[in-house]
Protein backbone atom coordinates (compact mmCIF):
# COMPACT_ATOMS: atom_id res chain seq x y z
CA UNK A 1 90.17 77.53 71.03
CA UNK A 2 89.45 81.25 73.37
CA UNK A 3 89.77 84.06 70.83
CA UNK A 4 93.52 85.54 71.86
CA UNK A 5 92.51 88.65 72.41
CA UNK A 6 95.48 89.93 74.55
CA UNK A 7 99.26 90.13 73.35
CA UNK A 8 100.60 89.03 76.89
CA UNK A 9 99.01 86.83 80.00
CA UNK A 10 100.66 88.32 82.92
CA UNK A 11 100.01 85.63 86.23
CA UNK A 12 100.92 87.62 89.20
CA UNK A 13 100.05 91.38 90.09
CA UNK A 14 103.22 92.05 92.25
CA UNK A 15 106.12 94.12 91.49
CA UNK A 16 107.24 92.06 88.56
CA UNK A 17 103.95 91.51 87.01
CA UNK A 18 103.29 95.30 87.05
CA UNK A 19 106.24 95.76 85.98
CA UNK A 20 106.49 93.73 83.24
CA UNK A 21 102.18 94.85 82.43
CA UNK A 22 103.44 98.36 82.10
CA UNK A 23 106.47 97.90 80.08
CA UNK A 24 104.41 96.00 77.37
CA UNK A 25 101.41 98.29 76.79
CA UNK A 26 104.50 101.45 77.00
CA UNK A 27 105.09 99.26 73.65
CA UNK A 28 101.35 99.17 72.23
CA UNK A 29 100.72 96.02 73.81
CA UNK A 30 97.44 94.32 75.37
CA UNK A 31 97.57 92.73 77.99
CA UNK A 32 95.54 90.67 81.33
CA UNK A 33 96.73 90.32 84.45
CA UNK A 34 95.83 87.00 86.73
CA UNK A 35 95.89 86.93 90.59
CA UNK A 36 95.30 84.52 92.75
CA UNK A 37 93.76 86.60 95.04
CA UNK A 38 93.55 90.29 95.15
CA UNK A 39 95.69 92.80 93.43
CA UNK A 40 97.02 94.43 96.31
CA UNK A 41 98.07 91.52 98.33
CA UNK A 42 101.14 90.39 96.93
CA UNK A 43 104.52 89.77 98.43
CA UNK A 44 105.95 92.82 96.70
CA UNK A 45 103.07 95.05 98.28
CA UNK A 46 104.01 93.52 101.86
CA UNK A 47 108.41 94.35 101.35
CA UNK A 48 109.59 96.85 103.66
CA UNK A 49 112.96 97.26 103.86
CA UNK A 50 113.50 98.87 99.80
CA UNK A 51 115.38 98.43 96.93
CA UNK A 52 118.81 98.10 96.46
CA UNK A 53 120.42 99.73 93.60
CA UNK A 54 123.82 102.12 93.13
CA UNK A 55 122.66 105.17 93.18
CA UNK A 56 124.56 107.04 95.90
CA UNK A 57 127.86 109.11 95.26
CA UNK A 58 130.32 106.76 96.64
CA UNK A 59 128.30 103.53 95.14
CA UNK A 60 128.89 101.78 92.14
CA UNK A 61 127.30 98.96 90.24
CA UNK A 62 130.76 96.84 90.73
CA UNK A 63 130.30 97.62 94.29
CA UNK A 64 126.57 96.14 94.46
CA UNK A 65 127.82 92.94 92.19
CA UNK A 66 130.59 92.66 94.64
CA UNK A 67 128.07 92.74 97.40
CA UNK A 68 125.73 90.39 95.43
CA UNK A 69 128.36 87.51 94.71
CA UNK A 70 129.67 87.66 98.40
CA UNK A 71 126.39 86.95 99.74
CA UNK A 72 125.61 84.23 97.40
CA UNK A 73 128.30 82.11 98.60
CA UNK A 74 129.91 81.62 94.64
CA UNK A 75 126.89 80.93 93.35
CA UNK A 76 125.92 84.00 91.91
CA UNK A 77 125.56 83.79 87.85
CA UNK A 78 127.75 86.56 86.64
CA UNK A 79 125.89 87.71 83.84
CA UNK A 80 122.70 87.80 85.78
CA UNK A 81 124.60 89.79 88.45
CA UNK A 82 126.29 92.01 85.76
CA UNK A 83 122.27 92.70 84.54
CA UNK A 84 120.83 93.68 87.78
CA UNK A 85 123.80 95.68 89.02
CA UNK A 86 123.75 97.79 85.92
CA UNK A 87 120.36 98.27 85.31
CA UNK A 88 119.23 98.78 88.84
CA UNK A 89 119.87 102.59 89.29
CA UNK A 90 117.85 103.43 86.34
CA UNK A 91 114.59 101.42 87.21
CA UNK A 92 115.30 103.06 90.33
CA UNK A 93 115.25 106.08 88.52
CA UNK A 94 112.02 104.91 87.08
CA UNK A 95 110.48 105.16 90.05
CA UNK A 96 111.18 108.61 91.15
CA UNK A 97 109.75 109.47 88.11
CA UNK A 98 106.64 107.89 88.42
CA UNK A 99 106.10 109.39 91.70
CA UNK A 100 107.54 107.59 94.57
CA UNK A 101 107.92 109.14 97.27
CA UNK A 102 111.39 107.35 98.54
CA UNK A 103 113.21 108.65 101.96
CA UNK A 104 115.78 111.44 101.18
CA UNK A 105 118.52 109.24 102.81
CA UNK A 106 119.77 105.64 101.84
CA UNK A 107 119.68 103.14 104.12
CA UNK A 108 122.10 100.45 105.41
CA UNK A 109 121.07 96.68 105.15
CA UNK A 110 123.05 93.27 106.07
CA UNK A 111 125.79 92.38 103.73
CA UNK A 112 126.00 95.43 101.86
CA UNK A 113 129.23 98.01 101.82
CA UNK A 114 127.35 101.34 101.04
CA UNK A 115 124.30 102.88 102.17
CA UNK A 116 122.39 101.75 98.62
CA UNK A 117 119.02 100.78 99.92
CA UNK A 118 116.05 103.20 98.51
CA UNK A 119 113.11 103.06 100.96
CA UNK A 120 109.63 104.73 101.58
CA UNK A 121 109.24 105.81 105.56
CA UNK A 122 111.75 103.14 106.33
CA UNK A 123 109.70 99.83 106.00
CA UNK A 124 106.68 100.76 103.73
CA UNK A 125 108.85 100.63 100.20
CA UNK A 126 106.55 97.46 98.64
CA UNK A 127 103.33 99.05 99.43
CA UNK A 128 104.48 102.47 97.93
CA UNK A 129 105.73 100.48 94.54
CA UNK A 130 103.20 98.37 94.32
CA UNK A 131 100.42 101.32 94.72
CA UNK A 132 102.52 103.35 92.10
CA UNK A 133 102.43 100.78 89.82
CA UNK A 134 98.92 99.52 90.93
CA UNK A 135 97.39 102.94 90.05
CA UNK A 136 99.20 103.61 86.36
CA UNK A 137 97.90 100.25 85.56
CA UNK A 138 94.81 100.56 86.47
CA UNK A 139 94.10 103.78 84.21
CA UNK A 140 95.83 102.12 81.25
CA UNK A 141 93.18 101.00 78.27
CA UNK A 142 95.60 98.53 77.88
CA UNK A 143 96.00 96.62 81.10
CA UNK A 144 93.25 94.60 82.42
CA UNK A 145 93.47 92.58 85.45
CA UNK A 146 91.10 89.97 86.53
CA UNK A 147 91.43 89.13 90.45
CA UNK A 148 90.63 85.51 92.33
CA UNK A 149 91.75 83.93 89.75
CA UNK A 150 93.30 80.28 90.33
CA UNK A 151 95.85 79.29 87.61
CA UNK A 152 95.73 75.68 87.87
CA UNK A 153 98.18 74.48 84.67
CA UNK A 154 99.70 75.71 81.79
CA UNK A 155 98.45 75.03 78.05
CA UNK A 156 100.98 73.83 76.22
CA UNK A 157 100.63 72.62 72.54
CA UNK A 158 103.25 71.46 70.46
CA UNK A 159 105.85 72.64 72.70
CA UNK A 160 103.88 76.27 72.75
CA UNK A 161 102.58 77.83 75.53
CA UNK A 162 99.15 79.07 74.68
CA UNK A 163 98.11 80.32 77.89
CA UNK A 164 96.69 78.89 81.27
CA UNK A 165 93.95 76.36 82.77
CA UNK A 166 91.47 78.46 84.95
CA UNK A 167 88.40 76.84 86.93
CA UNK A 168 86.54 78.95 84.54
CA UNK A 169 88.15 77.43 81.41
CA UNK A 170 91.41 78.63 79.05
CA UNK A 171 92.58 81.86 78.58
CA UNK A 172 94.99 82.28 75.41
CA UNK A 173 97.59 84.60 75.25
CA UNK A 174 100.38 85.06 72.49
CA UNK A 175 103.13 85.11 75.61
CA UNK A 176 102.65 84.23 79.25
CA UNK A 177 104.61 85.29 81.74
CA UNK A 178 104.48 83.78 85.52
CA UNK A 179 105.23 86.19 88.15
CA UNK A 180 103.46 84.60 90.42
CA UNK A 181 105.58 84.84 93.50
CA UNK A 182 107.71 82.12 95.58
CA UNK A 183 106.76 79.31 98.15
CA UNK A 184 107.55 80.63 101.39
CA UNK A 185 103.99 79.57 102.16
CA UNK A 186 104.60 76.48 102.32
CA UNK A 187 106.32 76.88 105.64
CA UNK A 188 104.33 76.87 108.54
CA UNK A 189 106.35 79.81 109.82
CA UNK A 190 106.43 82.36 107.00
CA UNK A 191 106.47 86.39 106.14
CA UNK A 192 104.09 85.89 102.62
CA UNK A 193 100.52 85.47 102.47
CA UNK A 194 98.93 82.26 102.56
CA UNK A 195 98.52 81.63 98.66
CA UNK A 196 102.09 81.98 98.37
CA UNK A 197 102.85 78.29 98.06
CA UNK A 198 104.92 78.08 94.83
CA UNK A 199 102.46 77.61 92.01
CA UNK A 200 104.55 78.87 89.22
CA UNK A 201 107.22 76.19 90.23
CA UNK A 202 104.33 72.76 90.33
CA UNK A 203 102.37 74.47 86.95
CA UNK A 204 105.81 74.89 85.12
CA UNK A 205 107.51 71.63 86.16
CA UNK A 206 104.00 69.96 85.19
CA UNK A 207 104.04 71.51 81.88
CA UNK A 208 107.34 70.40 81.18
CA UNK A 209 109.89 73.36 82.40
CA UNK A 210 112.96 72.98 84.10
CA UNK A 211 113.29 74.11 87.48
CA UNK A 212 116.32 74.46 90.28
CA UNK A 213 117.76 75.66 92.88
CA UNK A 214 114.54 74.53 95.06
CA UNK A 215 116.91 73.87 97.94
CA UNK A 216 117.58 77.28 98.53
CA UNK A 217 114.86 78.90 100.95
CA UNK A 218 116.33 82.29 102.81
CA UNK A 219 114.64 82.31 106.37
CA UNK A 220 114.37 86.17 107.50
CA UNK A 221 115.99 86.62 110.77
CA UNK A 222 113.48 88.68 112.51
CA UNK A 223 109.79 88.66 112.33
CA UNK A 224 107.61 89.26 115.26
CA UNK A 225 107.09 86.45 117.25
CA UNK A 226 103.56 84.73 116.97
CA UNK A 227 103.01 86.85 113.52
CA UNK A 228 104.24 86.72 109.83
CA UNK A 229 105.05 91.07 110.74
CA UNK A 230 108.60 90.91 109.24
CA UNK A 231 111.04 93.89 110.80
CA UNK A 232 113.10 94.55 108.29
CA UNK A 233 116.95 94.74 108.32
CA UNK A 234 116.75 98.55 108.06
CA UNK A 235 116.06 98.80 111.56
CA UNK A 236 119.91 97.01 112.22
CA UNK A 237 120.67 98.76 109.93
CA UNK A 238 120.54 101.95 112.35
CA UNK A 239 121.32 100.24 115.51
CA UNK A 240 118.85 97.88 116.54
CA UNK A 241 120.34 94.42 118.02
CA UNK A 242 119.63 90.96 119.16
CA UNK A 243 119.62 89.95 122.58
CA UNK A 244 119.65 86.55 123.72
CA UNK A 245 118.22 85.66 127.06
CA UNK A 246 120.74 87.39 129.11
CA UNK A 247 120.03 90.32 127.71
CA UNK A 248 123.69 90.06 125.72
CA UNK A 249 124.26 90.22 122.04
CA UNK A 250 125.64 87.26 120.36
CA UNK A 251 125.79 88.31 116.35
CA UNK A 252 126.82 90.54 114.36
CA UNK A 253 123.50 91.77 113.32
CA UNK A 254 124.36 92.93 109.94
CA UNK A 255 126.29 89.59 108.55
CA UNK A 256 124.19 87.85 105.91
CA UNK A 257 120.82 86.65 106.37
CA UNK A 258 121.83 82.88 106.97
CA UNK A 259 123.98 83.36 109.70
CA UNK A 260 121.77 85.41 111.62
CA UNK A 261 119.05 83.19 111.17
CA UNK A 262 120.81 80.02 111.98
CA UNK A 263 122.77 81.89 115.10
CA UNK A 264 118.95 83.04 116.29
CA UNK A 265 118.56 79.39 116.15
CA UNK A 266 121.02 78.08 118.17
CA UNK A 267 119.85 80.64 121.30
CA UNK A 268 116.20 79.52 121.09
CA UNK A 269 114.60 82.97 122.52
CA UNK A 270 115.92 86.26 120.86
CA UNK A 271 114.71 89.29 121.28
CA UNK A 272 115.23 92.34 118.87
CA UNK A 273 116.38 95.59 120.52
CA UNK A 274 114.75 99.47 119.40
CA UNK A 275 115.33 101.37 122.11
CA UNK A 276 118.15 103.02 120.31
CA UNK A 277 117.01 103.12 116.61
CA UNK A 278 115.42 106.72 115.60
CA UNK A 279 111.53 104.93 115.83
CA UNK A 280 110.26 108.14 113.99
CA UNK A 281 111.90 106.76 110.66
CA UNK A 282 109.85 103.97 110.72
CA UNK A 283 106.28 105.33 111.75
CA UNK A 284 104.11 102.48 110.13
CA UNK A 285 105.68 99.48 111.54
CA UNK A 286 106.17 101.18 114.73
CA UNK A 287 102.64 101.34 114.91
CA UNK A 288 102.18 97.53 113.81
CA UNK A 289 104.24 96.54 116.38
CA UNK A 290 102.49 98.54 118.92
CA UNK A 291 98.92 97.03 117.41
CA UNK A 292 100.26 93.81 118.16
CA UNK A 293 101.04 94.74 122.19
CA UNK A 294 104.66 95.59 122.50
CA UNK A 295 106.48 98.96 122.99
CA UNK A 296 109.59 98.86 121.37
CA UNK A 297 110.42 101.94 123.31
CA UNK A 298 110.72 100.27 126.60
CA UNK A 299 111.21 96.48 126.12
CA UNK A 300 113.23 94.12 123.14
CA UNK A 301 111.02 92.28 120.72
CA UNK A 302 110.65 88.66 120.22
CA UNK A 303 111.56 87.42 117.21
CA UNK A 304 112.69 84.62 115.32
CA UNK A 305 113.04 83.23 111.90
CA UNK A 306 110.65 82.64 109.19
CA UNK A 307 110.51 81.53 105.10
CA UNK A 308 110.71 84.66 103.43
CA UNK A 309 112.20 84.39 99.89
CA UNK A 310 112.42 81.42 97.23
CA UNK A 311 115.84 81.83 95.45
CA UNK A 312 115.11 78.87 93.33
CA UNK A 313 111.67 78.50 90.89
CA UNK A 314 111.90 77.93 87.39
CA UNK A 315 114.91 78.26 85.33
CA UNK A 316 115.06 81.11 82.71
CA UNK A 317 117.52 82.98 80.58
CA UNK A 318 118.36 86.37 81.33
CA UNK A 319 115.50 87.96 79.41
CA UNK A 320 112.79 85.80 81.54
CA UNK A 321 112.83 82.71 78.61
CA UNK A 322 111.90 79.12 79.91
CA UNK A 323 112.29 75.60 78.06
CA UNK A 324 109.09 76.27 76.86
CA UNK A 325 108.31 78.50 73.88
CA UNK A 326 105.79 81.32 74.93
CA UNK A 327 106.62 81.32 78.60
CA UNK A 328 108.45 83.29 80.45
CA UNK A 329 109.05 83.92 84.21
CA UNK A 330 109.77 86.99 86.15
CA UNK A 331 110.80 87.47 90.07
CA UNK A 332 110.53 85.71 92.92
CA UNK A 333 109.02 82.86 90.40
CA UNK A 334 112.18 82.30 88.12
CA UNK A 335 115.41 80.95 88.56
CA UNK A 336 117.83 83.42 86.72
CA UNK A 337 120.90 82.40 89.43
CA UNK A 338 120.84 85.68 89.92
CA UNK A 339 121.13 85.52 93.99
CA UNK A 340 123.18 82.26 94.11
CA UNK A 341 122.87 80.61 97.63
CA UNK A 342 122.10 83.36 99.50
CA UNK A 343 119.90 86.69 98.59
CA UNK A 344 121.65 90.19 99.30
CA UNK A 345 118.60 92.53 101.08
CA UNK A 346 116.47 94.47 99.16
CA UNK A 347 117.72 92.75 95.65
CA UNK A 348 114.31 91.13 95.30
CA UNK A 349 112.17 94.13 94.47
CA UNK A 350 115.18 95.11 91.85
CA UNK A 351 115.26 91.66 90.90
CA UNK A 352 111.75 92.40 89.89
CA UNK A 353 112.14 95.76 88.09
CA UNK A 354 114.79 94.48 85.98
CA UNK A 355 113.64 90.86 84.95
CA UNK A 356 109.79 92.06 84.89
CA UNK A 357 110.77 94.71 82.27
CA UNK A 358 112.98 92.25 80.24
CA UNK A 359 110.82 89.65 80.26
CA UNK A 360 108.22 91.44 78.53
CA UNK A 361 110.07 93.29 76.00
CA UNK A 362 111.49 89.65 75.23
CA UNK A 363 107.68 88.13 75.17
CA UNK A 364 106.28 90.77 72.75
CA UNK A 365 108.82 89.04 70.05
CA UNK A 366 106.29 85.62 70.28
CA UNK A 367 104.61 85.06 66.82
CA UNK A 368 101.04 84.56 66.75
CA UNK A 369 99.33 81.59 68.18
CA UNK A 370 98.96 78.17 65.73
CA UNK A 371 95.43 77.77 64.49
CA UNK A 372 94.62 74.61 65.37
CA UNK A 373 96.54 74.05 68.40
CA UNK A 374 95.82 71.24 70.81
CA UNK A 375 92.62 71.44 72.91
CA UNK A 376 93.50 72.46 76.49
CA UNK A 377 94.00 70.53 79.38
CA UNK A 378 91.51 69.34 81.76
CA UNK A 379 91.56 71.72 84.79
CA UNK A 380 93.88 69.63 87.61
CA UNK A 381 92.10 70.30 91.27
CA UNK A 382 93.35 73.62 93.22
CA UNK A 383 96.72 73.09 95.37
CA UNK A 384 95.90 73.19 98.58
CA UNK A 385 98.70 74.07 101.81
CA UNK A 386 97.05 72.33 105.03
CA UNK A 387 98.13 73.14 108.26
CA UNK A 388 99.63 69.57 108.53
CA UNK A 389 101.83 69.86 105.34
CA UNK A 390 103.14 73.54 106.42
CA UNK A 391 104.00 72.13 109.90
CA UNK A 392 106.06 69.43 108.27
CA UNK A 393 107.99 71.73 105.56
CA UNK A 394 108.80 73.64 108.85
CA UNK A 395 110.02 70.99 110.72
CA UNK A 396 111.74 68.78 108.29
CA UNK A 397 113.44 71.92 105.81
CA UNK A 398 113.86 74.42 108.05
CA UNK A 399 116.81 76.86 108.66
CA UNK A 400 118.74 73.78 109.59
CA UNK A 401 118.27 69.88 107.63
CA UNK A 402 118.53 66.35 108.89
CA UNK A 403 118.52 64.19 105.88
CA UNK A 404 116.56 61.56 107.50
CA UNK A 405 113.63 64.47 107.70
CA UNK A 406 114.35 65.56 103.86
CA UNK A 407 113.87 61.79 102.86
CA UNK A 408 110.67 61.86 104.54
CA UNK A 409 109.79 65.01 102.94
CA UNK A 410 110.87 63.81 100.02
CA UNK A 411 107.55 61.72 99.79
CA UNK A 412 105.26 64.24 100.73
CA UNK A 413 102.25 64.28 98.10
CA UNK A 414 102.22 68.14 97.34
CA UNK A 415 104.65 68.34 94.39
CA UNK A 416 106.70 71.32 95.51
CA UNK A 417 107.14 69.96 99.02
CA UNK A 418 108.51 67.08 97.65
CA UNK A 419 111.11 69.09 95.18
CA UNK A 420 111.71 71.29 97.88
CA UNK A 421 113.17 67.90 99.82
CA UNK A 422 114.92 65.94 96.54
CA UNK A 423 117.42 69.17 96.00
CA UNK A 424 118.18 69.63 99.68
CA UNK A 425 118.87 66.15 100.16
CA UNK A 426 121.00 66.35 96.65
CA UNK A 427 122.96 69.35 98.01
CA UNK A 428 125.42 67.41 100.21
CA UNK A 429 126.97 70.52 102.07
CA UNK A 430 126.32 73.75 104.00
CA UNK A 431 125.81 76.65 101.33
CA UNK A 432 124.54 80.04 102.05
CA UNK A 433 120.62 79.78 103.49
CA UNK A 434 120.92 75.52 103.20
CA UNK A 435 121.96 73.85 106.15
CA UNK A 436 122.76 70.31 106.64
CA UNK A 437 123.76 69.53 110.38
CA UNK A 438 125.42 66.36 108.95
CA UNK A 439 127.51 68.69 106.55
CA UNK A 440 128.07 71.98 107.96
CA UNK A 441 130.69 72.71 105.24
CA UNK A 442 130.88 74.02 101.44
CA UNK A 443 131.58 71.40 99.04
CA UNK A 444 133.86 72.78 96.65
CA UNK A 445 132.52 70.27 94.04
CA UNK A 446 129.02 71.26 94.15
CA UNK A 447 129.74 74.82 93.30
CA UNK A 448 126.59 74.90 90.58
CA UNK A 449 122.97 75.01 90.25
CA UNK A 450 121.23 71.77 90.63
CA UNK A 451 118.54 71.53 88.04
CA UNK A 452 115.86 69.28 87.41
CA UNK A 453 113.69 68.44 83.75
CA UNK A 454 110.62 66.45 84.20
CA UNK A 455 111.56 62.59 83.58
CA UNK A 456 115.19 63.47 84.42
CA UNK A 457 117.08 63.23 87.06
CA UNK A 458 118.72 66.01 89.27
CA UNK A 459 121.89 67.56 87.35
CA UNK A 460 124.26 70.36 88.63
CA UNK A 461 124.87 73.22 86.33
CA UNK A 462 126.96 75.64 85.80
CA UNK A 463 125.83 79.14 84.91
CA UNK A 464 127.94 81.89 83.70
């Protein structure tokens, strides 16, 4: 067995692993970090829009659950809700202690009733967190992070995590959390870098850990055509709007994500308009946009949908527990039910302040690893994401479903594929960012959380 030398196994170096990486050596704790590729290049370092949390005068954190619940369509776990609502302003707080440098005013985003959104220049609030955070881990004696990576299972012995399966060989950790990021990848049209391709949920369903809500799959309404450069709802937020062909507006551009996206959709060629938005807010994408040969000061932008956030991934309590002892999940990787059907802007980046932390505090409770635990698994090949197997997740579980596509999916090789296609086709109704065109209603009877343990079959759950 590999000498446990660390307290905590961290996979993922976003927002949620740093998160939870800091909290734990704050508490005397040692800890490695994993990453699949480098440090920096995370989902959380590419967010724009900010972080929701109730900080403003007239804002409270019953206002943001309200928000929350609305937006998930009554799917929304209460508790979970109740937990990020409440602690949100101070890990916002957190922040501004640590040094980042948010805008002096809030900012507006789709489906919210206050101004609550904290940003950095308007879209550059993941790359100013994750640097933050990047930075104080980096001079900690604690923290060590090993980059390029590949996690390729879990070791599990006696119904014990013990750590992970590398190319290299085991690493052993008291805890192990996965923060590891969502699947959005896995979608030929997509805002998250290319390894993003839901690892966490194919090593912890392998391993033995229940996972749900894989049906669930919120398509951002408007990235730049031809590119995975997301424009984030801050700029409808101030004024910008969609234009369909015509030139004519056709939704109201500040409804929740779903029904933009499936609305963009239905017109085929959107474009997003600038011309009245105060640019100067928003000086870095501004400039991307420009880099990529438009002026958003003289013409509309096309745009159209693309994957951007996993609600589902594997299931955990509300301080980041799975069904497995010793493993924990954090962010876009877990399942909490946190953002029911349908994920309110800028929760994700709280989502990962406030599970990251918990989730740690939680794993420095494990006990020390067994002494003769089981040797570790062999090391499984690397998942790989062709071009071919993106093009079909696009096509057959896009923004809107056939179930004759989803049972084709359904048999794709690549295990989260595959579970992406058996909960969509189990979900029988229209719900929040799932959209079946041969049931475009809610089914009052499948208000829960469908959820899945290897060698079972699909249940629905309900979470309070």
């Amino acid at each position: 067995m590999p000498e446990v030398t660390r307290d905590l196994l961290i996979v993922g170096a976003g927002a949620a692993g740093l998160t939870a990486a800091l909290t734990a050596a704050e508490h005397g704790a040692r800890v490695l970090m994993l990453t699949k590729g480098h440090a920096p290049d995370s989902s959380s370092w590419h967010a724009q829009g900010g972080i929701a949390g109730a900080v403003g005068d007239d804002d409270t954190a019953t206002l943001h659950a309200v928000d929350t619940e609305r937006a998930g369509r009554d799917l929304c776990r209460p508790s979970a809700v109740r937990v990020l609502t409440e602690e949100g302003p101070e890990r916002v707080r957190d922040l501004i202690a640590l040094g980042v440098p948010f805008d002096p005013e809030l900012s507006l985003e789709g489906g919210h009733s206050r101004r609550r959104v904290s940003s950095v220049d308007g879209a550059a609030t993941g790359w100013a967190v994750t640097s933050v955070l990047g930075r104080r881990a980096a001079s900690s004696e604690l923290i060590a992070t090993s980059e390029a990576t590949n996690v390729l299972a879990l070791w599990v012995s006696g119904g014990r995590c013990l750590g992970v399966v590398t190319p290299d060989g085991p690493i052993a950790a008291r805890a192990t959390i996965l923060a590891m990021g969502g699947a959005a990848a896995l979608w030929a049209r997509t805002t998250n870098p290319e390894g993003q391709i839901g690892d966490a949920i194919a090593i912890g369903f392998a391993a033995g850990a229940a996972v749900a809500d894989l049906e669930f799959m919120q398509f951002h309404p408007t990235v730049l055509a031809g590119s995975r450069l997301l424009l984030t709802e801050a700029l409808r937020g101030e004024g910008a709007t969609l234009l369909d062909e015509k030139g004519e507006r056709f939704v109201d551009e500040l409804a929740p994500r779903d029904e933009v996206a499936r609305a963009m959709v239905r017109k085929g060629s959107v474009r997003l308009d600038l011309r009245d938005v105060d640019r100067a807010r928003f000086p870095g994408l501004m400039a991307e946009i420009e880099k990529a040969g438009f002026n958003p000061a003289i013409e509309p932008i096309p745009v159209s949908p693309a994957a951007h956030y996993t609600i589902g991934g594997v299931v955990t309590d509300l301080i980041g527990r799975t069904d497995i002892a010793g493993l924990y999940a954090a962010g876009e990787s877990a399942a909490t039910g946190v953002h029911g059907a349908n994920r309110l802007a800028s929760n994700s980046l709280l989502e990962c302040l406030v599970f990251g932390r918990r989730a740690a505090l939680a794993a420095l409770d494990e006990p020390a690893a067994p002494s003769r635990p089981e040797a570790p698994p062999p090391a499984p090949p690397a998942r790989v994401a062709s071009a071919e197997l993106r093009e079909q997740v696009w096509r057959q579980a896009g923004v809107m479903r056939d179930p004759a596509d989803l049972t084709d999916l359904a048999r794709s090789p690549d295990p989260v594929a595959a579970l992406v296609a058996r909960f969509a086709l189990a979900r029988s109704e229209s719900r929040g960012v799932h959209y079946r065109i041969d049931a475009p209603t809610t089914n009052q009877t499948l208000e829960g959380h469908f959820v899945l343990r290897p060698g079972q079959e699909l249940t629905l759950e309900h979470w309070s």
